[in-house]
C-alpha atoms as a PDB file:
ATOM      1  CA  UNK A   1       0.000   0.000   0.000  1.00  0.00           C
ATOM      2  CA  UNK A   2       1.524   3.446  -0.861  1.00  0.00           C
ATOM      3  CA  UNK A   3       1.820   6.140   1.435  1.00  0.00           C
ATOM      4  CA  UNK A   4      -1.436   7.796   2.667  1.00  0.00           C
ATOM      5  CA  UNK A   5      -2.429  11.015   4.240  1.00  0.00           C
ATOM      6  CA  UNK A   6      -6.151  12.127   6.313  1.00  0.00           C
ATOM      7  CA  UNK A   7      -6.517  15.948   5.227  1.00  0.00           C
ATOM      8  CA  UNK A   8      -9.599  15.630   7.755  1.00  0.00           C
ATOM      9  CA  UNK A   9     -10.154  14.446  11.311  1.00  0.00           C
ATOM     10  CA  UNK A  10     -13.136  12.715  11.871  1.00  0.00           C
ATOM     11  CA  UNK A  11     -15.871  14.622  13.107  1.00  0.00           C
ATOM     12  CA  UNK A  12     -17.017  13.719  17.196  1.00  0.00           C
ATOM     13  CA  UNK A  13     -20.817  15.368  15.772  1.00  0.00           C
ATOM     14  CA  UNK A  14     -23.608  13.958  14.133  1.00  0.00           C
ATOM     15  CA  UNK A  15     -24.002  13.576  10.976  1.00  0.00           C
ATOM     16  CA  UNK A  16     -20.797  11.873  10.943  1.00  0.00           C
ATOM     17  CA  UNK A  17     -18.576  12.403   7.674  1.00  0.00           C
ATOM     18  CA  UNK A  18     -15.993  10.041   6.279  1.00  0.00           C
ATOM     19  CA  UNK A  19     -12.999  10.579   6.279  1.00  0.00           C
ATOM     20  CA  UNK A  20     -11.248  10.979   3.113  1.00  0.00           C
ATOM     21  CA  UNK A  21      -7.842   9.608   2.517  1.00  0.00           C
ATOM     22  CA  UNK A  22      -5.007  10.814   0.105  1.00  0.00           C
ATOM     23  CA  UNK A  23      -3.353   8.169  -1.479  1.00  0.00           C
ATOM     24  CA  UNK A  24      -1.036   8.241  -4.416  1.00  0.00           C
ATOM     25  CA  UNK A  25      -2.284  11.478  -5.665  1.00  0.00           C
ATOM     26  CA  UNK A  26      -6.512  10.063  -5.047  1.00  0.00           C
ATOM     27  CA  UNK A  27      -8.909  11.249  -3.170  1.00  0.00           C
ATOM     28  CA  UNK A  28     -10.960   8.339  -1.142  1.00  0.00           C
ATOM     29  CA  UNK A  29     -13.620   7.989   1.256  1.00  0.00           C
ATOM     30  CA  UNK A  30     -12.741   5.642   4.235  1.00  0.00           C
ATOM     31  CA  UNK A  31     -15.899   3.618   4.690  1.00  0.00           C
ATOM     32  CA  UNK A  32     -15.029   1.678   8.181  1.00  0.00           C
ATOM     33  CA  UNK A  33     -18.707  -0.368   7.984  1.00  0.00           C
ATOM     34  CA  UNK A  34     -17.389  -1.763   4.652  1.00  0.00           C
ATOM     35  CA  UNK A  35     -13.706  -1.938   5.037  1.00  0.00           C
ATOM     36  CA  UNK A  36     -13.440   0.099   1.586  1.00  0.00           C
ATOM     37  CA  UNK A  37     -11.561   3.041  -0.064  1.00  0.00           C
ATOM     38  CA  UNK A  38     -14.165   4.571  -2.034  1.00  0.00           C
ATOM     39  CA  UNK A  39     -12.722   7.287  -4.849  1.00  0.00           C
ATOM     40  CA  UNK A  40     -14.336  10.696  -3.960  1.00  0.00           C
ATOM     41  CA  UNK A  41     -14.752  11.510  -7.452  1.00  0.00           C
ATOM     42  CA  UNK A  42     -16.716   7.879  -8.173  1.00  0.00           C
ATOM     43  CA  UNK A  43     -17.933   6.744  -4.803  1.00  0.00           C
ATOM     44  CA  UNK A  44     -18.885   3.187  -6.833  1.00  0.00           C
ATOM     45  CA  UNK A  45     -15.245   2.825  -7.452  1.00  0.00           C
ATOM     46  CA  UNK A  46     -13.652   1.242  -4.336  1.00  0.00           C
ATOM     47  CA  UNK A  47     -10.889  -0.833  -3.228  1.00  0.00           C
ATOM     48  CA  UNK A  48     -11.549  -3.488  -0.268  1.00  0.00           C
ATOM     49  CA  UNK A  49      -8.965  -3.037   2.791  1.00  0.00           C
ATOM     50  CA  UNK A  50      -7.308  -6.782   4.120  1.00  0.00           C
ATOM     51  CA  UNK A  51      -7.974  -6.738   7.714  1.00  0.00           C
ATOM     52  CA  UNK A  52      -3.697  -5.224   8.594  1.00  0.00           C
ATOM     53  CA  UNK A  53      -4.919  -1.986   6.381  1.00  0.00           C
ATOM     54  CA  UNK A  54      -7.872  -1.664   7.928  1.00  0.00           C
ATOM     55  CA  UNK A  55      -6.057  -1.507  11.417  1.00  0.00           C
ATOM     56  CA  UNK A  56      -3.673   0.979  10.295  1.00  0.00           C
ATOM     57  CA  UNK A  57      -6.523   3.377   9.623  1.00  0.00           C
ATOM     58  CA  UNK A  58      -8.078   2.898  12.395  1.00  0.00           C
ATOM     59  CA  UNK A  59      -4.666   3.568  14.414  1.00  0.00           C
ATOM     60  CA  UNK A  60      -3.735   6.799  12.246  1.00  0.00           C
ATOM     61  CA  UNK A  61      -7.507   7.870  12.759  1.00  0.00           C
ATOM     62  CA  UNK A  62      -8.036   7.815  16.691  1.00  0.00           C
ATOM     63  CA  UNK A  63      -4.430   9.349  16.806  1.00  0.00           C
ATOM     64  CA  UNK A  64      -6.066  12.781  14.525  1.00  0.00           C
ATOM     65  CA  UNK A  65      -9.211  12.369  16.605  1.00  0.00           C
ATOM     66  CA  UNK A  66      -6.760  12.420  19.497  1.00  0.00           C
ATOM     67  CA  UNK A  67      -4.587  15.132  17.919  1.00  0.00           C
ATOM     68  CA  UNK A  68      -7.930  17.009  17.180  1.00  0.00           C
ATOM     69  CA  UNK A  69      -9.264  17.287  20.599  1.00  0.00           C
ATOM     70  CA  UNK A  70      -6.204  18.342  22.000  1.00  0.00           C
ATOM     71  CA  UNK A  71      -5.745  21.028  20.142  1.00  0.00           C
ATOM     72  CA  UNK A  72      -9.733  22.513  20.884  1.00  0.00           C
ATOM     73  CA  UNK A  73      -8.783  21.685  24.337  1.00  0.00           C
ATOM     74  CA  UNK A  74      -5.697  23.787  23.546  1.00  0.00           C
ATOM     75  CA  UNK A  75      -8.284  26.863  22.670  1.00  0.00           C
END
């Protein structure tokens, strides 16, 4: 998998919003229910996640939810 990037935290309020990923130049939604990378620009387009990706964006998302409240803490 190439190197990725979340431009966005995850919102804490409803409606939630997904994420959206950068990877290799893309734009994707991160759709957690359905383990999928789904392009932004053709949500039907998607790539499945094997269960190690899927753990590493769960990691690198609760440490910018982390991240995120720290810093409106920080305000």
């Amino acid at each position: 998998m190439g190197d990725y990037q979340f431009p966005q935290a995850m919102p804490s309020m409803s409606p939630r919003k997904l994420p959206v990923v950068s990877l290799d130049g893309e734009a994707y939604f991160f759709d957690l229910r359905l383990s999928q990378l789904r392009k932004v620009s053709e949500p039907h387009e998607f790539r499945d996640l094997s269960p190690g990706e899927r753990k590493d964006f769960l990691e690198a998302l609760s440490y910018l939810e982390v991240a995120r409240r720290h810093a409106d803490d920080s305000s």
